[in-house]
N, C-alpha and C. Protein backbone atom coordinates (compact mmCIF):
# COMPACT_ATOMS: atom_id res chain seq x y z
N UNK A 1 -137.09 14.17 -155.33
CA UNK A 1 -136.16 14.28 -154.23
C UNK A 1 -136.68 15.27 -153.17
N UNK A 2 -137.24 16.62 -153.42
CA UNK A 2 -137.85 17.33 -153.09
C UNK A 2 -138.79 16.64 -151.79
N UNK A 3 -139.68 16.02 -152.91
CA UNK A 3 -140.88 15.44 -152.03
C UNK A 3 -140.57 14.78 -150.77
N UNK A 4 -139.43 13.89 -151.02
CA UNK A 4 -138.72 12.95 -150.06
C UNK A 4 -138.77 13.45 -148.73
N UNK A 5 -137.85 14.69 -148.67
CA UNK A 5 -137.13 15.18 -148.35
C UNK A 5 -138.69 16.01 -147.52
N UNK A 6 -139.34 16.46 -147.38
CA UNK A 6 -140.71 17.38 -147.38
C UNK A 6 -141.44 16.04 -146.52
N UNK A 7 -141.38 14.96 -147.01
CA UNK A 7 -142.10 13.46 -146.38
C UNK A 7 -141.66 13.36 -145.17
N UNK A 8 -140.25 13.34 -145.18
CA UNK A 8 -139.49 12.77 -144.28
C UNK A 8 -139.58 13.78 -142.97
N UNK A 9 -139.07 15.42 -143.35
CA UNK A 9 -139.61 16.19 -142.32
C UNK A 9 -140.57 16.14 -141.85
N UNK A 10 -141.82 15.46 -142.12
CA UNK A 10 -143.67 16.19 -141.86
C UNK A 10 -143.41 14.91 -140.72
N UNK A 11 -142.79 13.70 -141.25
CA UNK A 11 -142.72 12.72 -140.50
C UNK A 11 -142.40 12.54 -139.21
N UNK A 12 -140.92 13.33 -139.14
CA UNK A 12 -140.32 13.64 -138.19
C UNK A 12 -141.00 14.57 -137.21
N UNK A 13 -141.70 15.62 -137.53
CA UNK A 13 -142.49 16.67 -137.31
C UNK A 13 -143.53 15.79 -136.22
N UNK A 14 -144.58 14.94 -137.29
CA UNK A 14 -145.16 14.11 -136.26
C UNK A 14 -145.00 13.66 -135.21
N UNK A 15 -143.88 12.29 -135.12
CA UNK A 15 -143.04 11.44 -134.57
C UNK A 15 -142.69 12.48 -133.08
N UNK A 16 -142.22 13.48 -133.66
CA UNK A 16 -141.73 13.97 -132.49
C UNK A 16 -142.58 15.17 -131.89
N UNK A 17 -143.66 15.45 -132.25
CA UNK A 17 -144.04 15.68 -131.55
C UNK A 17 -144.77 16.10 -129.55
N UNK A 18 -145.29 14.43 -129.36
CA UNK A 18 -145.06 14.61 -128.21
C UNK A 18 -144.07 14.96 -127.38
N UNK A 19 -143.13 14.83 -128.19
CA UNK A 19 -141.91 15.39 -126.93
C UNK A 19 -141.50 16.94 -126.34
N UNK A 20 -142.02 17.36 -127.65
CA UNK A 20 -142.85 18.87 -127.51
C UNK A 20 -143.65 19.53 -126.41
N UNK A 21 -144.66 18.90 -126.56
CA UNK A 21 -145.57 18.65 -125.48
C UNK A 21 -145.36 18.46 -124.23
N UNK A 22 -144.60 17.47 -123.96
CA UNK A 22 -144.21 16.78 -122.92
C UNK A 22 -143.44 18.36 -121.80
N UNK A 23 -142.49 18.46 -122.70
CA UNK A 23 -141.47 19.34 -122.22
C UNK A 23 -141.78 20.86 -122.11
N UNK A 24 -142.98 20.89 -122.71
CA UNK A 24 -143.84 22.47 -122.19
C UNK A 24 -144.85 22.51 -120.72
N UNK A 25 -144.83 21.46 -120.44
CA UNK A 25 -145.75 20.87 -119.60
C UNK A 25 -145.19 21.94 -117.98
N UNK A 26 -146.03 21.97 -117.16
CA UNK A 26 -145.52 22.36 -115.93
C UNK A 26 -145.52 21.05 -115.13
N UNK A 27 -144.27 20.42 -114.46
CA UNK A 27 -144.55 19.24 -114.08
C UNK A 27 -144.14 19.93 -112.30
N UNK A 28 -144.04 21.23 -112.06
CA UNK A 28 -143.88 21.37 -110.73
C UNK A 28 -144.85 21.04 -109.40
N UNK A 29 -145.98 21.74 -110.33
CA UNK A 29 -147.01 21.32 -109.08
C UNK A 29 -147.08 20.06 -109.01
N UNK A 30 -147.60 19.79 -107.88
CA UNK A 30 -147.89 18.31 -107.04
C UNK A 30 -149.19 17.42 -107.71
N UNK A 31 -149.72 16.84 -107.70
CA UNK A 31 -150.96 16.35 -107.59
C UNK A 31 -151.66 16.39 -106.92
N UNK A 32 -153.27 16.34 -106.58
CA UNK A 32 -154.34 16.67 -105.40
C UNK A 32 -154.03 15.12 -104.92
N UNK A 33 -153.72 14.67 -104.00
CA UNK A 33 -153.47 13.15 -102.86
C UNK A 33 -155.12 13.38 -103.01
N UNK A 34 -155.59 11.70 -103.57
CA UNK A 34 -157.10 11.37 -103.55
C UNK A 34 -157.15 10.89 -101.70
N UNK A 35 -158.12 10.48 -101.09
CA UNK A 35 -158.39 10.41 -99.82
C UNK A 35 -158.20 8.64 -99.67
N UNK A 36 -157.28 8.52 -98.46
CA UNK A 36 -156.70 7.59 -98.09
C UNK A 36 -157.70 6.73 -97.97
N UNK A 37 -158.94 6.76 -96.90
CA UNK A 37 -159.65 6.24 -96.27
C UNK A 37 -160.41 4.92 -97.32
N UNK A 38 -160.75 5.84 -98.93
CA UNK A 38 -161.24 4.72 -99.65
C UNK A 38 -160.64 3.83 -101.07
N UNK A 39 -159.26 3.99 -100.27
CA UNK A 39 -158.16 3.51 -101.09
C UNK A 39 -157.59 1.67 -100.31
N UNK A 40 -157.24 0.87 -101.50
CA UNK A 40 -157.12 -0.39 -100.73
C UNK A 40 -155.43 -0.09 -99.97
N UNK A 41 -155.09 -0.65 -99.15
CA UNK A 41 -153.40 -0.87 -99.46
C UNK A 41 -153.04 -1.02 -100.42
N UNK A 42 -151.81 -0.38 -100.75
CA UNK A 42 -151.21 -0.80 -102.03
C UNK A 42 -150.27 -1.92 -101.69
N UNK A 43 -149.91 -2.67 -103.10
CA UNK A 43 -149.15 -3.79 -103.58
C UNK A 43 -147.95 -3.47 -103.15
N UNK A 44 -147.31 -4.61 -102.53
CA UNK A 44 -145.57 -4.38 -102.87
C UNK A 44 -144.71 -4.32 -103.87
N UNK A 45 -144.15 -3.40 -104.50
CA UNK A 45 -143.85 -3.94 -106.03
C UNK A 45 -142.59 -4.80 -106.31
N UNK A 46 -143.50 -5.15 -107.47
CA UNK A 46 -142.57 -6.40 -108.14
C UNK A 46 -141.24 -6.43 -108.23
N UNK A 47 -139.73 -6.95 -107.39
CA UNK A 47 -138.90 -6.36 -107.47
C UNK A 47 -138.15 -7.51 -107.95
N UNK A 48 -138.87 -9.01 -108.27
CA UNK A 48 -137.81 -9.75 -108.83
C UNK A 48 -138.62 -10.20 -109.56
N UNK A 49 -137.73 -11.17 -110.85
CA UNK A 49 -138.35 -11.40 -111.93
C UNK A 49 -138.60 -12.83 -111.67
N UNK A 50 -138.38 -13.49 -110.81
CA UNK A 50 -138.36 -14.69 -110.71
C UNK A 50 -136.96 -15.54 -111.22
N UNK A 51 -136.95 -16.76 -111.27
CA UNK A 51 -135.78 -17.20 -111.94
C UNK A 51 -135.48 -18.43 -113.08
N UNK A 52 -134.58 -18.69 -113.56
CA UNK A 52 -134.82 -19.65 -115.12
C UNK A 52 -135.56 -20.92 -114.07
N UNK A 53 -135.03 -21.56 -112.93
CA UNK A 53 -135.75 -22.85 -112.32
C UNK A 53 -137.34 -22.51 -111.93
N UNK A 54 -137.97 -21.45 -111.56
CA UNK A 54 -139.23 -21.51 -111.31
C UNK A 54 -140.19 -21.56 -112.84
N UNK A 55 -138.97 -20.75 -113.56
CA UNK A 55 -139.73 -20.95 -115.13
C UNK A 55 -139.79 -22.68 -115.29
N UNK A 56 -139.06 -23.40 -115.55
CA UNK A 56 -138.62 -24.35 -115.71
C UNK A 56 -140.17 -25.08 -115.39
N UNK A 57 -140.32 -25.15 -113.70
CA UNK A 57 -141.01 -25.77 -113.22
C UNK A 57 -142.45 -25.54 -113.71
N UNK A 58 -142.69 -24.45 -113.94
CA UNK A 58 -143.99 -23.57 -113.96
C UNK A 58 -144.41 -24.23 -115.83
N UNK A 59 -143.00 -24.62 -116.73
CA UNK A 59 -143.64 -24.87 -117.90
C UNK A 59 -143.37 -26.48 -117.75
N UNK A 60 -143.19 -27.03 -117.12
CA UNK A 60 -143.31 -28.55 -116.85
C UNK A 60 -144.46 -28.92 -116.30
N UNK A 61 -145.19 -28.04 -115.06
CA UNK A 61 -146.26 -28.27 -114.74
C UNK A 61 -147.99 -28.04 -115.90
N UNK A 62 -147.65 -27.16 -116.81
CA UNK A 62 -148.27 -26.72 -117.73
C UNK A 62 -148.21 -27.77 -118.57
N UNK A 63 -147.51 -28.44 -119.21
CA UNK A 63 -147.19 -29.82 -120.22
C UNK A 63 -147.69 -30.95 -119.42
N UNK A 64 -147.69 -31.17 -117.93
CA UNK A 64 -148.28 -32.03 -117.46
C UNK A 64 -149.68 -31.79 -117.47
N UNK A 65 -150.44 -30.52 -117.14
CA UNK A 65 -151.95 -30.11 -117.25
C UNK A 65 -152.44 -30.44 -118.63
N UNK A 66 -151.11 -29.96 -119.86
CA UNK A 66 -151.94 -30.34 -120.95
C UNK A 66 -152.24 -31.90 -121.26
N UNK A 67 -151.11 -32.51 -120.57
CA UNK A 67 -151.03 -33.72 -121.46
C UNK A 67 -152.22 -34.36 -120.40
N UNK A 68 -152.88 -34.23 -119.38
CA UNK A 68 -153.16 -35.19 -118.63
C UNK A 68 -155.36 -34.72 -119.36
N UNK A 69 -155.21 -33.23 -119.31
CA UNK A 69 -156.32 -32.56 -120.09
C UNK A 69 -156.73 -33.39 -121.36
N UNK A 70 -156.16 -33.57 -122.28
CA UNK A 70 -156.05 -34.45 -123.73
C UNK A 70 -155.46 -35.60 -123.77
N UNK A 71 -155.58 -36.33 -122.47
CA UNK A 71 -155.50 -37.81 -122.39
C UNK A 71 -156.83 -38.39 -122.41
N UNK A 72 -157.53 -39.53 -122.94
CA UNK A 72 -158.66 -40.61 -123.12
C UNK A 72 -158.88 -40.95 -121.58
N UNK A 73 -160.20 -40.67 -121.02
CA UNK A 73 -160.20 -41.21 -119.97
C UNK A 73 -159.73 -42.43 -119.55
N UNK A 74 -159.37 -42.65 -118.45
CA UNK A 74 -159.17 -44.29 -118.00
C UNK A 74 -160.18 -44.95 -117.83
N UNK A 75 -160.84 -45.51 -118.21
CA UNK A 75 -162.23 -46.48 -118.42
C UNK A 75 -161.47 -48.05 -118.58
N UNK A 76 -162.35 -48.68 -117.58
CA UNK A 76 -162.40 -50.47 -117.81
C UNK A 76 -162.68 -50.32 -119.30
N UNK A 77 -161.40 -51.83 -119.88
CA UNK A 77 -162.43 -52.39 -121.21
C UNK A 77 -163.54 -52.86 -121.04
N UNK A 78 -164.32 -52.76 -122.11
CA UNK A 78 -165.67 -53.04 -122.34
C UNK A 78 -165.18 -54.85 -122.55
N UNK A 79 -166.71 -55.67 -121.59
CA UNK A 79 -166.93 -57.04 -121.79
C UNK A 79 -167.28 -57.35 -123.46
N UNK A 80 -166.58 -58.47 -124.03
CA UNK A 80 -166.95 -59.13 -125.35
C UNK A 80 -168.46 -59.13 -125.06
N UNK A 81 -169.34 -59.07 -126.21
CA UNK A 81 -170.61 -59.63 -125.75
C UNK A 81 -170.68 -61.08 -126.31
N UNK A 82 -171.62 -61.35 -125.89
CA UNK A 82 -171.79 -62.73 -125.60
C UNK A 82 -172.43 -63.38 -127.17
N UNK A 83 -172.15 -64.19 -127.78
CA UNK A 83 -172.89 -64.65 -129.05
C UNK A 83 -173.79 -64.93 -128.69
N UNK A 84 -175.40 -64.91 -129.14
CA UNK A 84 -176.77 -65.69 -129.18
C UNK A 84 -176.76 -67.12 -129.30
N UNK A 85 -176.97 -67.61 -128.34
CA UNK A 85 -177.30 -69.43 -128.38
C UNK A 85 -178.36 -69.75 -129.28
N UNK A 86 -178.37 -70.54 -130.42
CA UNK A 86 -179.36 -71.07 -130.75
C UNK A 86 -180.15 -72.48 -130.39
């Protein structure tokens, strides 16, 4: 029971750790701003998730890529050949 009990703390101990860390941290100062000049524009961020109909479409078009991917080409049948005249 002992042991358990000794496990379970060391565990916890671990586990929580970083938060330790975290919260000793000086988060006042600023960061050094890297230089604009050789930076791209940034992205607009992602502010919608899209919606259930573009899903919809987006996995219909995917089932059509597969199925059309792992379809047998369309090829003419092949001509009977011809029997040998004797």
């Amino acid at each position: 029971m002992l042991k358990k009990i000794a496990a379970i703390g060391l565990g916890a101990a671990i586990a929580l750790s970083p938060f330790a860390a975290l919260a000793q941290t000086d988060q006042s100062a600023a960061p050094a701003a890297p230089a604009a000049s050789s930076m791209a524009p940034e992205k607009a961020p992602m502010n919608t998730r899209g919606s259930h109909r573009r899903h919809q479409r987006h996995q219909a078009r995917q089932a059509h890529h597969r199925a059309r991917s792992s379809a047998k080409p369309m090829t003419a049948p092949a001509a009977p050949a011809e029997a040998p005249k004797s």
